[in-house]
Protein backbone atom coordinates (compact mmCIF):
# COMPACT_ATOMS: atom_id res chain seq x y z
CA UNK A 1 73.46 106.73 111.40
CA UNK A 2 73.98 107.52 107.62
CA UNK A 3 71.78 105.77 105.15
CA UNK A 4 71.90 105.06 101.52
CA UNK A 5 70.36 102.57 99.23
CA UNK A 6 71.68 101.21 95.92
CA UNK A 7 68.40 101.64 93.85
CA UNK A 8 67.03 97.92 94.02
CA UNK A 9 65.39 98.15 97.11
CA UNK A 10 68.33 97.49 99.24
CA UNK A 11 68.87 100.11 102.21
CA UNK A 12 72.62 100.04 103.66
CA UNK A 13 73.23 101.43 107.08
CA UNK A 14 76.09 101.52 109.89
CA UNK A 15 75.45 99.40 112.19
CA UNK A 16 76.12 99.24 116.23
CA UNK A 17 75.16 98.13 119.38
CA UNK A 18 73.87 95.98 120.45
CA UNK A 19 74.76 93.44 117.60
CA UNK A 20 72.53 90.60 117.98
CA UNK A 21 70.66 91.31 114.86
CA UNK A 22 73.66 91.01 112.67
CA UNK A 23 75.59 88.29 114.92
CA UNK A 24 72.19 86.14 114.46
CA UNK A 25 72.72 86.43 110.45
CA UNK A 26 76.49 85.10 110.38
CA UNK A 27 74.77 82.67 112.23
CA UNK A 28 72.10 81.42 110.33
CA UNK A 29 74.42 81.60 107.69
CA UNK A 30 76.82 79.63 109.66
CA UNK A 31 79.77 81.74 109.39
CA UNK A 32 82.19 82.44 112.39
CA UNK A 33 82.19 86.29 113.69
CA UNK A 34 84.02 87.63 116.66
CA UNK A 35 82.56 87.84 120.04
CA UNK A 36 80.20 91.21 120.33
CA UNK A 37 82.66 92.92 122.99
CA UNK A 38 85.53 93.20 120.17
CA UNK A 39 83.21 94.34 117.45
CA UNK A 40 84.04 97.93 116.69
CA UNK A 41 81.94 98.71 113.70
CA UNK A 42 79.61 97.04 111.26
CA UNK A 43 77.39 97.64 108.27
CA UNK A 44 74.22 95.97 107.27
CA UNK A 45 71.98 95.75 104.23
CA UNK A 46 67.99 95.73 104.80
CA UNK A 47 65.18 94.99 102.46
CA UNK A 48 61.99 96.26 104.43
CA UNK A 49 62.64 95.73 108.27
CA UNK A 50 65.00 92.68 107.23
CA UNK A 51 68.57 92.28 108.05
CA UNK A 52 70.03 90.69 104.42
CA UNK A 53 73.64 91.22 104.77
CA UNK A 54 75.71 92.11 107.71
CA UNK A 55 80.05 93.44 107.42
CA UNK A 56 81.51 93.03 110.75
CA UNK A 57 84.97 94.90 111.99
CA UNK A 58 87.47 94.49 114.89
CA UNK A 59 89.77 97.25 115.05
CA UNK A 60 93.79 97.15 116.78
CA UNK A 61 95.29 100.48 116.94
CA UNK A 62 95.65 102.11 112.83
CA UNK A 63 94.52 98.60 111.90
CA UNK A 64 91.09 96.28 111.50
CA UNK A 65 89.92 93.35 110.47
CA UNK A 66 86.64 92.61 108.72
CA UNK A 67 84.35 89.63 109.37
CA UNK A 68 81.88 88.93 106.07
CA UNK A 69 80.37 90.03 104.28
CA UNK A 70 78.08 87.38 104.68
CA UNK A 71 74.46 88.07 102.55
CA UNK A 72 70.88 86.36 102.79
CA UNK A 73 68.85 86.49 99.84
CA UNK A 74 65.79 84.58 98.81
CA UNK A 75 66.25 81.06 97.23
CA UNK A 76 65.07 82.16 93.84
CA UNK A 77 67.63 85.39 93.67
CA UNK A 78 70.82 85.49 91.01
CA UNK A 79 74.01 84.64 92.67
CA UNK A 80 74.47 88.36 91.46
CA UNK A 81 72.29 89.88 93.93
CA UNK A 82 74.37 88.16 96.81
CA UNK A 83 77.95 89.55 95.38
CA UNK A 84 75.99 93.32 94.72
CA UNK A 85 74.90 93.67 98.38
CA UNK A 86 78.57 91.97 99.60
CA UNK A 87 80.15 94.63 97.14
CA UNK A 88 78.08 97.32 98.76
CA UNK A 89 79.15 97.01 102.28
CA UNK A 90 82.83 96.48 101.27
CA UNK A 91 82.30 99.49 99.83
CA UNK A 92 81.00 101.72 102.64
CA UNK A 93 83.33 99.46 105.47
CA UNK A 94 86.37 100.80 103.47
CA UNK A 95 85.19 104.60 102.86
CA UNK A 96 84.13 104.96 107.09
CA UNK A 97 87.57 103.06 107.65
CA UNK A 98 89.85 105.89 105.75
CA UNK A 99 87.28 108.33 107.42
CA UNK A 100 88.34 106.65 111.23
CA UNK A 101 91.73 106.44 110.35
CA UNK A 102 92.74 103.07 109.40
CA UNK A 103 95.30 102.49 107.71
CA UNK A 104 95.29 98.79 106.98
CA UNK A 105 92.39 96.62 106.41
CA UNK A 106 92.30 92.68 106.87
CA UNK A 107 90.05 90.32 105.79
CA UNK A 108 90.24 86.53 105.42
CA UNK A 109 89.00 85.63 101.41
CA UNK A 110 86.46 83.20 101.89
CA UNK A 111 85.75 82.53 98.35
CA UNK A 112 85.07 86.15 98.03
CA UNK A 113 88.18 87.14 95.82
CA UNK A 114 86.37 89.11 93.01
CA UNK A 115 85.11 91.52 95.74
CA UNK A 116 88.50 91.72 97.72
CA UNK A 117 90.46 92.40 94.70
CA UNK A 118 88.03 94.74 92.73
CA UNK A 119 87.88 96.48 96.14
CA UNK A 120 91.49 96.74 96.05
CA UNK A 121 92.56 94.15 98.23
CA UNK A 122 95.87 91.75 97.53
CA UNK A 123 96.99 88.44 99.12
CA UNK A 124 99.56 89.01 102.03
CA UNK A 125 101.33 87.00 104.19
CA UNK A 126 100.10 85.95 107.71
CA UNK A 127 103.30 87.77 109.61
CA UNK A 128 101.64 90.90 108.30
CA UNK A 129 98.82 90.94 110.80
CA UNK A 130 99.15 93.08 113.61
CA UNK A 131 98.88 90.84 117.01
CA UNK A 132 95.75 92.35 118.21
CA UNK A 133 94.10 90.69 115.55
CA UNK A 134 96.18 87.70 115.10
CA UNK A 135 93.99 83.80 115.94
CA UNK A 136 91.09 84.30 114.05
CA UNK A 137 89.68 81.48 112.24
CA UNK A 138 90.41 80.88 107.98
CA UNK A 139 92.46 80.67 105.99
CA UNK A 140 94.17 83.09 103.57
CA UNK A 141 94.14 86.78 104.55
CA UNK A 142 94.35 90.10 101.97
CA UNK A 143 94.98 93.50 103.09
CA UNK A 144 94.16 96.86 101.53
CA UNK A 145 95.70 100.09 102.39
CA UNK A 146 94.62 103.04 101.37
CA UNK A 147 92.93 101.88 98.39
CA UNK A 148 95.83 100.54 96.59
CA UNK A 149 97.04 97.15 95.99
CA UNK A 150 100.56 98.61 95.91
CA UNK A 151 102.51 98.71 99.11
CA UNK A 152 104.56 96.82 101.07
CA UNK A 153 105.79 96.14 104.38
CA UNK A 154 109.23 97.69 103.60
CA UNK A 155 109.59 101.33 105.58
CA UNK A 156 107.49 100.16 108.49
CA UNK A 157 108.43 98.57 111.75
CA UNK A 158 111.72 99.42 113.66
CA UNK A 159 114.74 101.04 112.08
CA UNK A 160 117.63 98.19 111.59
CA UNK A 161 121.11 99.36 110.76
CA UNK A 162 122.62 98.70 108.76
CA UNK A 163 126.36 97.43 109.45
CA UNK A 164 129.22 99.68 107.65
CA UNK A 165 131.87 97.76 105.50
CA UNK A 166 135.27 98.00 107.26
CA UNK A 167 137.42 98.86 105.07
């Protein structure tokens, strides 16, 4: 399990089965997350023995979508702290993602934007989603590839032809 910590305290580690600990924070922070038997991979944040902040990720084939982050800090923290953690585990989710192959990362925004797009995340349309991750809950969904904001769906999916003028 790799381990790292951002200086303040905050120890970030991968996370796996079995995923009560983190399934009980999107929960007590009321936000949906998959059942445990799609989860794929997940990263959490810890201060002490502590579960703070939890990144949840389904995967379908070259593609996955992430659930969170979703981040528990005491009442009297900055709003700062909250987005520094959630920034964190975007962070590591989207280095271990290129690292297992993925080519395509989903996410719906939740209010989140600054992290998506600093992370390098843009909007996309719904019909982008790959069907093995299609019906989950929210609205709005980004995607990053590769790190870049620039691509597109053009070049993927099946060949058409293209019909020759008759002359």
């Amino acid at each position: 399990m790799a381990r790292s910590s951002s200086g303040s305290g905050v120890r970030y580690e991968r996370l796996s089965t079995p995923w009560d600990p983190s399934l009980s924070l999107f929960s007590f922070a009321g936000a949906w997350a998959p059942a445990a038997a799609s989860l794929a991979v997940g990263w959490g944040a810890w201060e002490g023995e502590r579960l703070s902040g939890a990144l949840l990720g389904e995967r379908a084939g070259t593609a996955a979508m992430l659930h969170g982050p979703v981040v528990v800090t005491p009442p009297d923290s900055p709003p700062e702290t909250a987005f520094e953690v959630a920034g964190h585990l975007v962070a590591q989710a989207l280095e271990q993602s290129e690292a297992d192959g993925i080519e395509t990362v989903y996410t719906r925004p939740q209010g989140l934007d600054r992290i998506w797009v600093r992370s390098g995340f843009i909007p996309i349309p719904e019909a982008e989603l790959p069907k093995g991750l299609r019906g989950r809950p929210g609205i709005g969904l980004f995607g990053w590839r590769g790190g870049t904001a620039l691509w597109s769906a053009a070049g993927r999916g099946p060949v058409r032809r293209r019909s020759v003028p008759s002359r």
